[in-house]
N, C-alpha and C. Protein backbone atom coordinates (compact mmCIF):
# COMPACT_ATOMS: atom_id res chain seq x y z
N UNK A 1 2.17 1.75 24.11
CA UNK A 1 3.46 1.82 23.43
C UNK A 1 3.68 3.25 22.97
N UNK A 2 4.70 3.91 23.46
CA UNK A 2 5.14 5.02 22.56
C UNK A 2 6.16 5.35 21.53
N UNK A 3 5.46 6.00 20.64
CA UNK A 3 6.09 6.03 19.48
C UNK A 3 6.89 7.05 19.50
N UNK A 4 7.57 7.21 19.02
CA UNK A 4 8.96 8.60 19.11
C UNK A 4 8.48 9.38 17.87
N UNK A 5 9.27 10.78 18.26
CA UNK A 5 8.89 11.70 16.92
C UNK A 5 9.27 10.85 15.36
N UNK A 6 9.30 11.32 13.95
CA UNK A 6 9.44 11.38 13.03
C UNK A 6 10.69 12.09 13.00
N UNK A 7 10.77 12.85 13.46
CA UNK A 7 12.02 13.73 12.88
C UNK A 7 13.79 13.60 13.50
N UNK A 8 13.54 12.37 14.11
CA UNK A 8 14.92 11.92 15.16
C UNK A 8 15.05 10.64 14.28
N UNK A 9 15.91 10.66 12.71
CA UNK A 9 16.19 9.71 11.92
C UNK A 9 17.77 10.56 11.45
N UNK A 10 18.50 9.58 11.29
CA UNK A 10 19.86 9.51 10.85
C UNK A 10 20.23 9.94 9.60
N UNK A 11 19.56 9.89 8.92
CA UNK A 11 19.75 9.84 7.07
C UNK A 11 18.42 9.29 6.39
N UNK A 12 18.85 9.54 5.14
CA UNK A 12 17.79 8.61 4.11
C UNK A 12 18.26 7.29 3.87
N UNK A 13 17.31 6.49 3.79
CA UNK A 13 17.76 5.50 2.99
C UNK A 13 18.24 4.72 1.80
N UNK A 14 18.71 4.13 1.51
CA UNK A 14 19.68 3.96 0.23
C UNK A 14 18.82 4.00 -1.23
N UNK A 15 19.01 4.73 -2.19
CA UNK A 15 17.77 5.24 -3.21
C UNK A 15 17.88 4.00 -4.36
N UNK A 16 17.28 3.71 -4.90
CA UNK A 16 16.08 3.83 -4.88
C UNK A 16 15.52 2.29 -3.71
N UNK A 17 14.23 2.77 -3.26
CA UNK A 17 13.44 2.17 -2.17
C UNK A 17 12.25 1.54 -2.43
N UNK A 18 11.42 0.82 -2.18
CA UNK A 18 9.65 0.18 -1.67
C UNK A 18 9.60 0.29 -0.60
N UNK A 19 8.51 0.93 -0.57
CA UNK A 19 7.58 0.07 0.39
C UNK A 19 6.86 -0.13 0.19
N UNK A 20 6.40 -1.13 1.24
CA UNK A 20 5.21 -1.94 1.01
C UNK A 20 4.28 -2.33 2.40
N UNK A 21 2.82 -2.94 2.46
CA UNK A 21 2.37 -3.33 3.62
C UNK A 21 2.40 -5.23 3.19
N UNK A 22 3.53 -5.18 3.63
CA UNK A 22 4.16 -6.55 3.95
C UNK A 22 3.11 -7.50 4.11
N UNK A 23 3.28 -7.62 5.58
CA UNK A 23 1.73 -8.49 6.16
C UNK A 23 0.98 -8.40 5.88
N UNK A 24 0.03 -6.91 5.75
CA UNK A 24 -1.17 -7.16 4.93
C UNK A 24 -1.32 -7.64 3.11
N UNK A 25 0.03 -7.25 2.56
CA UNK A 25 0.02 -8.33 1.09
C UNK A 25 -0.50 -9.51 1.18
N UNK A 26 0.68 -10.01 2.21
CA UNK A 26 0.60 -11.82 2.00
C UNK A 26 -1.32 -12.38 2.57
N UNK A 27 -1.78 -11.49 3.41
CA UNK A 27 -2.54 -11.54 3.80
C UNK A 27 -3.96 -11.97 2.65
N UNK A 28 -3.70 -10.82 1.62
CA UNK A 28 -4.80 -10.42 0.54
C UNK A 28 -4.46 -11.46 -0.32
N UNK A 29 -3.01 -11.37 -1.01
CA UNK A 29 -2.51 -12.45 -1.94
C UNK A 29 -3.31 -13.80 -1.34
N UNK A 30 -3.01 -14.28 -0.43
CA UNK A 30 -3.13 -15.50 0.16
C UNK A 30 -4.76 -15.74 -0.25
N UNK A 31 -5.71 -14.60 0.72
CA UNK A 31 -6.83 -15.15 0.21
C UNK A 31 -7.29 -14.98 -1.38
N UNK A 32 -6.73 -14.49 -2.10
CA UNK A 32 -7.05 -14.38 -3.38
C UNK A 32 -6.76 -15.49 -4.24
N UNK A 33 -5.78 -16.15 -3.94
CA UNK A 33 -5.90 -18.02 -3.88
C UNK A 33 -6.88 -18.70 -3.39
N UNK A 34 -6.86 -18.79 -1.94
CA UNK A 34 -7.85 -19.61 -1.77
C UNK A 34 -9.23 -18.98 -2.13
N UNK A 35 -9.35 -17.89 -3.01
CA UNK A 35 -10.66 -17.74 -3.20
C UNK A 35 -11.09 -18.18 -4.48
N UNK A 36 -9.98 -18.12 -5.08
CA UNK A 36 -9.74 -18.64 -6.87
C UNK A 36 -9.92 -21.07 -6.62
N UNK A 37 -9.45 -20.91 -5.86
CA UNK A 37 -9.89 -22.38 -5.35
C UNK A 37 -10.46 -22.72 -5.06
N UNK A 38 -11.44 -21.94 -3.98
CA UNK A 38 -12.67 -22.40 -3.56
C UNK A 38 -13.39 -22.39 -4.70
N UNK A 39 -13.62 -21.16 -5.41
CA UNK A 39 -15.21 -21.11 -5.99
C UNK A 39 -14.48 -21.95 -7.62
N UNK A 40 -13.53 -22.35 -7.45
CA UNK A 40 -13.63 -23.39 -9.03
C UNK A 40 -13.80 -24.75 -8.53
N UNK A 41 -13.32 -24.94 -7.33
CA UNK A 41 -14.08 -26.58 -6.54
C UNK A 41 -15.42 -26.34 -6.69
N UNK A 42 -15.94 -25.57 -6.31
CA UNK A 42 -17.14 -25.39 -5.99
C UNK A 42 -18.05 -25.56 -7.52
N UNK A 43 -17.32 -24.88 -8.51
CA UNK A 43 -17.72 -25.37 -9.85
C UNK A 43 -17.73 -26.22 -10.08
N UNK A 44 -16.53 -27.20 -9.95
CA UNK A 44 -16.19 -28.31 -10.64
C UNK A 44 -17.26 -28.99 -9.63
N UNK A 45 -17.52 -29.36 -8.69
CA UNK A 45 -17.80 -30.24 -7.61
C UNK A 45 -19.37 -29.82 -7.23
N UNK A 46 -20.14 -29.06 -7.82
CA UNK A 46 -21.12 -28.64 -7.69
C UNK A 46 -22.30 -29.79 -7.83
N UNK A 47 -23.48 -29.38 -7.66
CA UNK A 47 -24.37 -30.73 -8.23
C UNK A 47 -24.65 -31.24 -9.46
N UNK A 48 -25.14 -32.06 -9.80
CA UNK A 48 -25.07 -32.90 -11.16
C UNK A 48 -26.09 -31.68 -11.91
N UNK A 49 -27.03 -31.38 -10.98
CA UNK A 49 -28.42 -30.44 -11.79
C UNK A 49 -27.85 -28.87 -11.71
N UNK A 50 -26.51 -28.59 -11.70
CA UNK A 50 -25.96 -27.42 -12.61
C UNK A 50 -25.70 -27.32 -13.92
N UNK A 51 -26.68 -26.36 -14.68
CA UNK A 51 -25.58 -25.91 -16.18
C UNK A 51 -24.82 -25.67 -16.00
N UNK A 52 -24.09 -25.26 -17.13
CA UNK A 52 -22.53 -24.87 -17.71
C UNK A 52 -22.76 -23.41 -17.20
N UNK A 53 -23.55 -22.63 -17.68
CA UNK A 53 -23.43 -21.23 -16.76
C UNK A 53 -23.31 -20.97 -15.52
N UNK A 54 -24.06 -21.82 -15.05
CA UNK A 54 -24.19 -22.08 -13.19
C UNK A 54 -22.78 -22.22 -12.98
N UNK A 55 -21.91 -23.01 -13.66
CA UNK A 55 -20.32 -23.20 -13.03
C UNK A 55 -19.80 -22.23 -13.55
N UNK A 56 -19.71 -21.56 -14.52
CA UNK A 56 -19.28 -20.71 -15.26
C UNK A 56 -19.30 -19.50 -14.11
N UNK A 57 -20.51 -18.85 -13.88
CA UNK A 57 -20.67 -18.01 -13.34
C UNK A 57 -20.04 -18.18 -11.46
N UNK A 58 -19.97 -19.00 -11.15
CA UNK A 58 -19.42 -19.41 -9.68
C UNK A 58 -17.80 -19.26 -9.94
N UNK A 59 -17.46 -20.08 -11.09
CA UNK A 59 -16.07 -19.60 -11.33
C UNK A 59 -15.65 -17.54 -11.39
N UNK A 60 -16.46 -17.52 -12.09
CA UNK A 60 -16.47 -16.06 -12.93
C UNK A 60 -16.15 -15.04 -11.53
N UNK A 61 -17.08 -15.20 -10.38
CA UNK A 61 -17.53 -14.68 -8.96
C UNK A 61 -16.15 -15.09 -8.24
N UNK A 62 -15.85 -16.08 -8.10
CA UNK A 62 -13.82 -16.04 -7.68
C UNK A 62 -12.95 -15.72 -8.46
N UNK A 63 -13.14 -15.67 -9.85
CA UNK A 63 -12.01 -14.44 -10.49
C UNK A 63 -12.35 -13.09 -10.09
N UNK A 64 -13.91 -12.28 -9.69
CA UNK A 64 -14.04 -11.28 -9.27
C UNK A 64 -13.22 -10.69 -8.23
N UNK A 65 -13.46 -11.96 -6.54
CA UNK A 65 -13.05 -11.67 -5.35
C UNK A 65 -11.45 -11.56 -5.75
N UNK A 66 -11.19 -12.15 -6.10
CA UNK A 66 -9.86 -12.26 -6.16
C UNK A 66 -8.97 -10.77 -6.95
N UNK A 67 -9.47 -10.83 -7.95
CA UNK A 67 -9.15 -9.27 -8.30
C UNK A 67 -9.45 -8.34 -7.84
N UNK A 68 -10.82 -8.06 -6.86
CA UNK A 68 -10.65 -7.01 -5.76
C UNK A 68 -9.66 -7.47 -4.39
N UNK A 69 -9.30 -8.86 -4.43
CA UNK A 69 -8.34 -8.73 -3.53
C UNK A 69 -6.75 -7.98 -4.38
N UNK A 70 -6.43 -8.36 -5.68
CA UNK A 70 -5.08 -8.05 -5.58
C UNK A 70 -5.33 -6.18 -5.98
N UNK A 71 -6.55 -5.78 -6.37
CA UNK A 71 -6.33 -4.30 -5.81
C UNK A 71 -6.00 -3.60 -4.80
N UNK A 72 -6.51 -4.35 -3.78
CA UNK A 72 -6.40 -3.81 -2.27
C UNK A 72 -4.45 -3.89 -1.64
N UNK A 73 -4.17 -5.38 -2.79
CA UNK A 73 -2.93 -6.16 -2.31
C UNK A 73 -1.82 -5.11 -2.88
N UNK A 74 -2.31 -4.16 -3.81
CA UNK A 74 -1.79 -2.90 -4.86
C UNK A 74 -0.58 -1.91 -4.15
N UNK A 75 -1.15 -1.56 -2.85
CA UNK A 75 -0.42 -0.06 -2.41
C UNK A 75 0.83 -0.72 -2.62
N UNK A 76 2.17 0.55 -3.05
CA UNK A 76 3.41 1.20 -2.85
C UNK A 76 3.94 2.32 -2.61
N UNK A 77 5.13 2.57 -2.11
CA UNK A 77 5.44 3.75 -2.28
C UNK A 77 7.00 3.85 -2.85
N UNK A 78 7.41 4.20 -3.73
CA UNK A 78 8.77 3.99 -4.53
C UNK A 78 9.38 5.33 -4.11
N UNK A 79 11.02 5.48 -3.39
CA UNK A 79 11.33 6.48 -3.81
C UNK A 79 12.45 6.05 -4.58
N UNK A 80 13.21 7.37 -5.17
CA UNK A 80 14.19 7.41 -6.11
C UNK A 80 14.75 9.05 -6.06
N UNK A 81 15.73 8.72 -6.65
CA UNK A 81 16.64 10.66 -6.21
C UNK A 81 15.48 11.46 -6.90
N UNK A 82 14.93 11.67 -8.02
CA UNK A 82 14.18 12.29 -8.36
C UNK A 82 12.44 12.79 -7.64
N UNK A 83 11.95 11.68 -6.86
CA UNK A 83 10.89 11.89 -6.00
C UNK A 83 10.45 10.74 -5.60
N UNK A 84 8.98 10.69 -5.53
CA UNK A 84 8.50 9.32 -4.85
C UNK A 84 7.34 8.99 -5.80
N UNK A 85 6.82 7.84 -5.82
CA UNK A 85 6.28 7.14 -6.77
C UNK A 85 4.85 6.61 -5.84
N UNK A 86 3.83 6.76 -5.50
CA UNK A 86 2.51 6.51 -4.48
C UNK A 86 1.53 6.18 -5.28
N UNK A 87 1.62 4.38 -4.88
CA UNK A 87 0.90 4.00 -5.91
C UNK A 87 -0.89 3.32 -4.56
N UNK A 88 -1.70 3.98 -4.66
CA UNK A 88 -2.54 3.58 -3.26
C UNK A 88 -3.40 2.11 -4.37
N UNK A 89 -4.84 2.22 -4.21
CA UNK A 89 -5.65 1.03 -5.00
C UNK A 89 -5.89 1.24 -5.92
N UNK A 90 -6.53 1.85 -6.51
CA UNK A 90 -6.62 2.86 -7.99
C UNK A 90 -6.04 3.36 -8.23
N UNK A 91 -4.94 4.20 -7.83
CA UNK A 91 -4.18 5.73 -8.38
C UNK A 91 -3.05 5.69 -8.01
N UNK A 92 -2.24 6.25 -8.70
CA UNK A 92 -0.82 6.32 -9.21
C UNK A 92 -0.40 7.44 -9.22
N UNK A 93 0.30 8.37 -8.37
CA UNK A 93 1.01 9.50 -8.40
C UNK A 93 2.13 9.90 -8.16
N UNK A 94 2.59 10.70 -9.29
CA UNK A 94 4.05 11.08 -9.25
C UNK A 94 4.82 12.38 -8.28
N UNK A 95 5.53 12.06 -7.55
CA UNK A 95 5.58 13.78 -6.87
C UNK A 95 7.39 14.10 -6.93
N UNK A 96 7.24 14.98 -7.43
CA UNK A 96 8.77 15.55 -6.92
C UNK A 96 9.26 15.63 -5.54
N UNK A 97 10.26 15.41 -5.16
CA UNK A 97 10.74 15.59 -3.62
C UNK A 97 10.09 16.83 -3.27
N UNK A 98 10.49 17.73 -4.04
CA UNK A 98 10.20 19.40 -3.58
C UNK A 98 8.48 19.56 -3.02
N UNK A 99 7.76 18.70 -3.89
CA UNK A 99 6.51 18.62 -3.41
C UNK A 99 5.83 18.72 -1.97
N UNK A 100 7.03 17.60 -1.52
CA UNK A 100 6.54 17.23 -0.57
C UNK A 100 6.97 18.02 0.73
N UNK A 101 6.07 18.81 1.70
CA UNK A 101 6.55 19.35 3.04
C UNK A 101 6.10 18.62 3.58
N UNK A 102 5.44 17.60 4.33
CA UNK A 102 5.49 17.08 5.79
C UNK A 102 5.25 15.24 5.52
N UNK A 103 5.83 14.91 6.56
CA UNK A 103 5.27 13.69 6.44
C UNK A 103 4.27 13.28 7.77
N UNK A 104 3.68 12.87 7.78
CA UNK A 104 2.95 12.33 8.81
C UNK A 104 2.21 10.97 9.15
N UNK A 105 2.36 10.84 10.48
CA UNK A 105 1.79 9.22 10.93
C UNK A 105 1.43 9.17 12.92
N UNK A 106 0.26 9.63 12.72
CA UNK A 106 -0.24 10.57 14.22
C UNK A 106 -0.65 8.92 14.54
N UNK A 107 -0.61 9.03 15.80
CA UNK A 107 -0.70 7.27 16.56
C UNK A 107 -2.66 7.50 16.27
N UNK A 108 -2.96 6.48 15.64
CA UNK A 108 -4.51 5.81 15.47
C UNK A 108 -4.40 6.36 14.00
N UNK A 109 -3.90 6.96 13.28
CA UNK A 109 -4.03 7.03 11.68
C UNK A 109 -3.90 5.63 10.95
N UNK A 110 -4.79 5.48 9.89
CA UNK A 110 -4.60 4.14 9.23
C UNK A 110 -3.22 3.90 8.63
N UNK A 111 -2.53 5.23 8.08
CA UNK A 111 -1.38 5.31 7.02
C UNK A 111 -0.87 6.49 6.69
N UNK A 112 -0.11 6.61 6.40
CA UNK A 112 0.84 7.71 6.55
C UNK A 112 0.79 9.16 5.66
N UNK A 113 0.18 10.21 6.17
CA UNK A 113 -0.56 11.25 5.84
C UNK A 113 0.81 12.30 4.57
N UNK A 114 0.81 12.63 3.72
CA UNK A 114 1.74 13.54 3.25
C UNK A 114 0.90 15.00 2.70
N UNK A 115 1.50 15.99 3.78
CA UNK A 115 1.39 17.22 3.49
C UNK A 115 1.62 17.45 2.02
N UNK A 116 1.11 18.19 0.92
CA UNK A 116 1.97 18.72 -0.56
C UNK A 116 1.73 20.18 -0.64
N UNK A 117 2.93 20.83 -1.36
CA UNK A 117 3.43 22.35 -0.80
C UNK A 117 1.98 23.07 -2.15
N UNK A 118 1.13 22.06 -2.38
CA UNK A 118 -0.37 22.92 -3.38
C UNK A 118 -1.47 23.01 -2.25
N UNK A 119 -0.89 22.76 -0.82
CA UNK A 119 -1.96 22.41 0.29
C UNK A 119 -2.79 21.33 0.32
N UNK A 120 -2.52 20.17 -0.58
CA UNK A 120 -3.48 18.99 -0.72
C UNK A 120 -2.56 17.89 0.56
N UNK A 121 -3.52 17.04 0.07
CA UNK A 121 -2.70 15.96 1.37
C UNK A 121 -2.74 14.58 0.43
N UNK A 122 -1.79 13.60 0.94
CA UNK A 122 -1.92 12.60 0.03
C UNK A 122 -1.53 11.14 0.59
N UNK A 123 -2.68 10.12 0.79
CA UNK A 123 -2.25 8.93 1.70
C UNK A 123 -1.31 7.93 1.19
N UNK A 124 -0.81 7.43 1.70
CA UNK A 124 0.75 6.44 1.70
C UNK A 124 -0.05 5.39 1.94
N UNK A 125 -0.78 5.14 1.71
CA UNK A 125 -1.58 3.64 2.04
C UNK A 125 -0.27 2.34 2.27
N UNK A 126 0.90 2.49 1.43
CA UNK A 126 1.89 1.15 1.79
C UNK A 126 2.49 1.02 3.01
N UNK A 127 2.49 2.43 3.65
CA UNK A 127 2.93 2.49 4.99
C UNK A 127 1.89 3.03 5.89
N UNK A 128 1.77 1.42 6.45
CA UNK A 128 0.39 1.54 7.65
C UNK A 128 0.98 0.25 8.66
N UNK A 129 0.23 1.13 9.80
CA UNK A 129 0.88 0.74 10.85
C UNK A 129 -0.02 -0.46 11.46
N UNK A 130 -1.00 -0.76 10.36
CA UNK A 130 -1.71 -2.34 11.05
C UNK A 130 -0.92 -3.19 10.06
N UNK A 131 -0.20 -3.05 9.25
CA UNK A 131 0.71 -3.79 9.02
C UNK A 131 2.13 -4.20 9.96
N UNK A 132 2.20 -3.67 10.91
CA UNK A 132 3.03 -3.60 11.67
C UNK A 132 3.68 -2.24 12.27
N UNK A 133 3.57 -1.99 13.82
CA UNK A 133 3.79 -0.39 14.29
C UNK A 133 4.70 -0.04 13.58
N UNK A 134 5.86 -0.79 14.02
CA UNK A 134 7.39 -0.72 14.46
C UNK A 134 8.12 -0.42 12.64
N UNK A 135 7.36 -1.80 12.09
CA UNK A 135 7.98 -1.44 10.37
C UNK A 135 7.40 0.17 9.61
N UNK A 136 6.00 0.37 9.93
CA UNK A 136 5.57 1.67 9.84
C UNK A 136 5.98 3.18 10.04
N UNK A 137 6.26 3.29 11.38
CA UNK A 137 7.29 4.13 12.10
C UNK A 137 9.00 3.95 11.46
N UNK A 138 9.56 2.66 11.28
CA UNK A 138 10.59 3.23 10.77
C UNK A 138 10.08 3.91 8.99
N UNK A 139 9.69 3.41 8.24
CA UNK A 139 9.63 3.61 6.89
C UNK A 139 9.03 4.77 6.99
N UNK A 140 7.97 5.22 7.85
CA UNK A 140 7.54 6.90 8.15
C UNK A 140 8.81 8.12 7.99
N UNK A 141 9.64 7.33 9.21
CA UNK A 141 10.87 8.10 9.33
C UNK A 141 12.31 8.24 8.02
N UNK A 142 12.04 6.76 7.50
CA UNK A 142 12.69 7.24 5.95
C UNK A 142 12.81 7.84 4.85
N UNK A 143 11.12 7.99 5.07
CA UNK A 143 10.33 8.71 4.11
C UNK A 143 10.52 10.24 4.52
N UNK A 144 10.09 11.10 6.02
CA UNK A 144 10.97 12.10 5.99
C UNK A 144 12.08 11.99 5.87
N UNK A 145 13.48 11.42 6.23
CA UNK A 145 14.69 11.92 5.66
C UNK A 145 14.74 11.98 4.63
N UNK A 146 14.10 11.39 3.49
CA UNK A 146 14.21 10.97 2.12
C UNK A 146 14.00 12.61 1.67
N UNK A 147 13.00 13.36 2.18
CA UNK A 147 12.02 14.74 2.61
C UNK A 147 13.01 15.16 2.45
N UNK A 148 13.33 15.26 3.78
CA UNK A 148 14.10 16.20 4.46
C UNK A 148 15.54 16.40 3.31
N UNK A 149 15.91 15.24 3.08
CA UNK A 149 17.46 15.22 2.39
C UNK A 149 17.30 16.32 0.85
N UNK A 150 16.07 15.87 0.05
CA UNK A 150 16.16 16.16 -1.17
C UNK A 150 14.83 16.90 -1.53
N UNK A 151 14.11 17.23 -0.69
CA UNK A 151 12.93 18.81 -1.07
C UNK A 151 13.19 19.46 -0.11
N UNK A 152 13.87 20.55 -1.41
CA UNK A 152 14.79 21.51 -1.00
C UNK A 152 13.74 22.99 -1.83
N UNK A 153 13.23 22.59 -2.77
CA UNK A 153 13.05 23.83 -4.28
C UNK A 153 11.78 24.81 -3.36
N UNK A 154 10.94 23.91 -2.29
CA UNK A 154 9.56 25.15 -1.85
C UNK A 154 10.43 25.50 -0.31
N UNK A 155 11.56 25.34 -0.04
CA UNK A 155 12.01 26.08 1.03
C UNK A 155 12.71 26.95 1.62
């Protein structure tokens, strides 16, 4: 399948925006239920010769999985006239439009690479293309016009 440049997009898209990795949400969400279900059946329904800690702790171990699932379930990327909002599993960063010079999403990258005009680089984890090529590639390409339209101040 070939993917077309980044830079053959029409406009930005209407402000303020999400994104998100769609499919892979429902994906994480989903098992973070059935993981919160399994291991409290598994409490409740366990053998007669369990303590109260024994269930306790089996419960305790699916509130764990489950909250490393809705970390993972975490990435965004917000824009707004003022800049973009990149929120990956842990970390939260604010950038001005101007920040940003390049966008990038090279075919076999997990997610969408952003050049910043301090020479650092910074991953878009919400826009990834095993969430889907096609939704990836366009929101890649929104994300430069979004660029392109309104960081203007390092050029």
């Amino acid at each position: 399948m070939s993917v077309r440049p980044l830079r053959t997009v029409p406009g930005p898209p209407r402000l303020p925006t999400t994104w998100r990795p769609v499919l892979t949400r429902v994906v994480l969400l989903g098992l973070a239920v059935l993981s919160l279900c399994f291991f409290s059946a598994i409490a409740a329904l366990g053998p007669d010769d369990w303590q109260r800690h024994d269930r306790i702790g089996i419960a305790v171990s699916g509130l764990l999985f489950a909250l490393v699932l809705l970390v993972l379930a975490r990435p965004s990327a917000r824009a707004d006239r003022d800049g973009l909002t990149v929120v990956n599993f842990v970390r939260r960063r604010r950038l001005e439009w101007a920040e940003i010079l390049g966008v990038n999403l090279r075919r076999g990258d997990p997610w969408v690479v952003l050049d910043l005009a301090d020479g650092d680089t910074l991953a878009v984890v919400a826009i990834q293309p095993g969430s889907g090529l096609r939704q990836a590639v366009r929101a890649a390409r929104e994300l430069r016009a979004c660029v392109d339209a309104y960081g203007t101040a390092y050029r």
